[in-house]
N, C-alpha and C. Protein backbone atom coordinates (compact mmCIF):
# COMPACT_ATOMS: atom_id res chain seq x y z
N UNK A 1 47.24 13.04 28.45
CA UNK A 1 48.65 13.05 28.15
C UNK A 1 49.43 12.74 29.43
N UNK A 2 50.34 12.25 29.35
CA UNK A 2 51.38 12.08 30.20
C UNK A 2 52.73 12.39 29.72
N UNK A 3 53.46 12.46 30.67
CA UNK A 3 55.07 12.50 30.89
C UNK A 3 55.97 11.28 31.30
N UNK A 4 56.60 11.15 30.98
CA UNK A 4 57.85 10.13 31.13
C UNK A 4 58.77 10.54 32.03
N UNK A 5 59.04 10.44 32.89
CA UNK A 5 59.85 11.58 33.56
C UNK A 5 61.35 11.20 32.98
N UNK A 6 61.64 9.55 33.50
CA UNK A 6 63.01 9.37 32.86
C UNK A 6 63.42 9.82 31.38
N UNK A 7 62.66 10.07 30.73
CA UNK A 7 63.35 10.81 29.14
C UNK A 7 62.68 12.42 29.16
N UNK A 8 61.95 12.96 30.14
CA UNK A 8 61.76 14.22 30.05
C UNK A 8 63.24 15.15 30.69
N UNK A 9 63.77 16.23 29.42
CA UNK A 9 64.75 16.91 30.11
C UNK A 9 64.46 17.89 30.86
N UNK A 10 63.34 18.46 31.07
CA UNK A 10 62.88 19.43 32.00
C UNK A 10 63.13 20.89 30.97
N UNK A 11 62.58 21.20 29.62
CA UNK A 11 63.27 22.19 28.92
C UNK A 11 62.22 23.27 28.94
N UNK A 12 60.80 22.38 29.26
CA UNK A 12 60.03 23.77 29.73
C UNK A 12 58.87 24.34 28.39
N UNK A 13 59.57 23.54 27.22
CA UNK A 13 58.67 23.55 25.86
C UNK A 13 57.08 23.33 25.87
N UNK A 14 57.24 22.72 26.92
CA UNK A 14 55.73 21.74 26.57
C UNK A 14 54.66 22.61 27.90
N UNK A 15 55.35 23.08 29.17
CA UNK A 15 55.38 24.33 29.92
C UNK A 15 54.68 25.34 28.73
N UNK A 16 55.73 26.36 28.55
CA UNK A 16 55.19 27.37 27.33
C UNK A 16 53.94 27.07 26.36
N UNK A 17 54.02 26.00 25.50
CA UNK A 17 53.03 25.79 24.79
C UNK A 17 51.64 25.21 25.31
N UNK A 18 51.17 24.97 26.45
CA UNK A 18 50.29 24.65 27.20
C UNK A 18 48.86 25.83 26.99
N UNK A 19 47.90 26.09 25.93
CA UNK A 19 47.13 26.75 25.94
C UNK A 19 46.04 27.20 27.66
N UNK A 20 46.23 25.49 28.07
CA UNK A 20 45.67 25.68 29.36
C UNK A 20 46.42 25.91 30.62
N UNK A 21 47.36 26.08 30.43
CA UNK A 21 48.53 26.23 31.62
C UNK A 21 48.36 24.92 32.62
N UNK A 22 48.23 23.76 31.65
CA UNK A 22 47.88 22.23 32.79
C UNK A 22 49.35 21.77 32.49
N UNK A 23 50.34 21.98 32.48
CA UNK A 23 51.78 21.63 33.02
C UNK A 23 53.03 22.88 34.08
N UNK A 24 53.39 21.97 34.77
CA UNK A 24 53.88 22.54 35.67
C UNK A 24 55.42 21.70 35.59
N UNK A 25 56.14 22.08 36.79
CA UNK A 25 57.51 21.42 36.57
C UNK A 25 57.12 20.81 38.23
N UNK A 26 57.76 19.15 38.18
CA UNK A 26 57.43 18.65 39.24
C UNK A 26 58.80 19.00 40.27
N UNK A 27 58.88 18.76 41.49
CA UNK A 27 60.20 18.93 42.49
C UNK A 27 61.38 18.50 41.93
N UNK A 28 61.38 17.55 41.25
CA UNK A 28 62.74 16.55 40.49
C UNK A 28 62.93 17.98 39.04
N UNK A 29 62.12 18.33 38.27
CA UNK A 29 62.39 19.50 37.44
C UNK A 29 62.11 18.92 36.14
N UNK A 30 61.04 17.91 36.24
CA UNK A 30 60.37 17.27 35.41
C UNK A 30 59.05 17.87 35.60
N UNK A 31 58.54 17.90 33.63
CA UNK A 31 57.38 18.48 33.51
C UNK A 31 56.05 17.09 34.24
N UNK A 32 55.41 18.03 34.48
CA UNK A 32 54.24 17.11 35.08
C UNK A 32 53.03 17.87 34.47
N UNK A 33 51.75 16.68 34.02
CA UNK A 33 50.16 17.52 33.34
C UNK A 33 49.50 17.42 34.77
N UNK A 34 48.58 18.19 34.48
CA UNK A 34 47.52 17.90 35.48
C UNK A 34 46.26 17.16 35.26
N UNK A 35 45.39 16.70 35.02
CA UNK A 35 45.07 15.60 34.31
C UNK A 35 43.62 15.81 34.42
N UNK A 36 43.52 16.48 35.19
CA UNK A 36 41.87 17.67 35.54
C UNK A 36 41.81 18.77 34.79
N UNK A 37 43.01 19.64 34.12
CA UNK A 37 43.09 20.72 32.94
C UNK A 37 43.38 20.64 32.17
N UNK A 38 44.10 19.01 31.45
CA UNK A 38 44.84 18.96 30.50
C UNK A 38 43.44 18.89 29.26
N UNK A 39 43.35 19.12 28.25
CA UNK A 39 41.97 19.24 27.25
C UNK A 39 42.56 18.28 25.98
N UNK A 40 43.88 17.48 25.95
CA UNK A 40 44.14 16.66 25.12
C UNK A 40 44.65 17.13 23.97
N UNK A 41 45.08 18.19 23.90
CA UNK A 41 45.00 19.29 22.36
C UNK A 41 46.48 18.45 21.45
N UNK A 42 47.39 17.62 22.35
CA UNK A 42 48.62 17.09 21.74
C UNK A 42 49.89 18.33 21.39
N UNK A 43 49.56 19.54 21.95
CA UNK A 43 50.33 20.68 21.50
C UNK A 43 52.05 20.22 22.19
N UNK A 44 51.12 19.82 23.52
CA UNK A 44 52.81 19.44 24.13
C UNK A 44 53.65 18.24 23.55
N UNK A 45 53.02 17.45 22.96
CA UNK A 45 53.64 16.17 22.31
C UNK A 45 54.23 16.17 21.06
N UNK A 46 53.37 17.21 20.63
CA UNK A 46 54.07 17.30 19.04
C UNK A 46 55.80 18.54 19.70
N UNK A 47 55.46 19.64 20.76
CA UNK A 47 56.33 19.84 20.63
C UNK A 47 57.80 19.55 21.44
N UNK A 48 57.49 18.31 22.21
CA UNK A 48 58.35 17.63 23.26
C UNK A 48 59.21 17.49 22.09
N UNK A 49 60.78 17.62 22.33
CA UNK A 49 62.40 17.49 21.67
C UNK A 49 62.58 16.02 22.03
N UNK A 50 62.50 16.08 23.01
CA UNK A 50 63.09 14.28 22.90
C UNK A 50 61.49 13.11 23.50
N UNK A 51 60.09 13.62 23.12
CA UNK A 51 59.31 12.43 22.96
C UNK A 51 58.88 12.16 24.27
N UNK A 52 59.19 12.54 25.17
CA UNK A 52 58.59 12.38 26.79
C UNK A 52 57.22 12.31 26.64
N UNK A 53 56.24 12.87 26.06
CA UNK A 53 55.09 12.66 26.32
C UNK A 53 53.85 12.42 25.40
N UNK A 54 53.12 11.31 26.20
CA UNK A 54 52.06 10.41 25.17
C UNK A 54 50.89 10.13 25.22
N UNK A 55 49.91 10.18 25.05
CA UNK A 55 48.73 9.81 25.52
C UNK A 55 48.56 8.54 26.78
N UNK A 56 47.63 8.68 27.73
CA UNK A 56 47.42 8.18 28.51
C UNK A 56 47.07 6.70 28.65
């Protein structure tokens, strides 16, 4: 999965719902995955509000 940063609002949804805790908020206050913990589950994508993030 990835992030978009320009359409990510930084709301932290995709943060919370992270079973593996592989998102973090980057310096700008955009979510960022980690790409070594992320397990692909789509939890953050289905629940991204405005669509920031997509498979790789």
């Amino acid at each position: 999965m990835i992030v978009n940063p320009k359409i990510c609002i930084g709301c932290g949804t995709c943060v919370a719902i992270c079973p593996v805790e592989a998102i973090s908020f980057g310096k700008d206050g955009k979510a960022v995955i980690d790409q070594k913990k992320c397990i692909h589950c789509g939890g953050c994508k289905a629940s991204c509000p405005v669509s920031a993030i997509d498979e790789d």
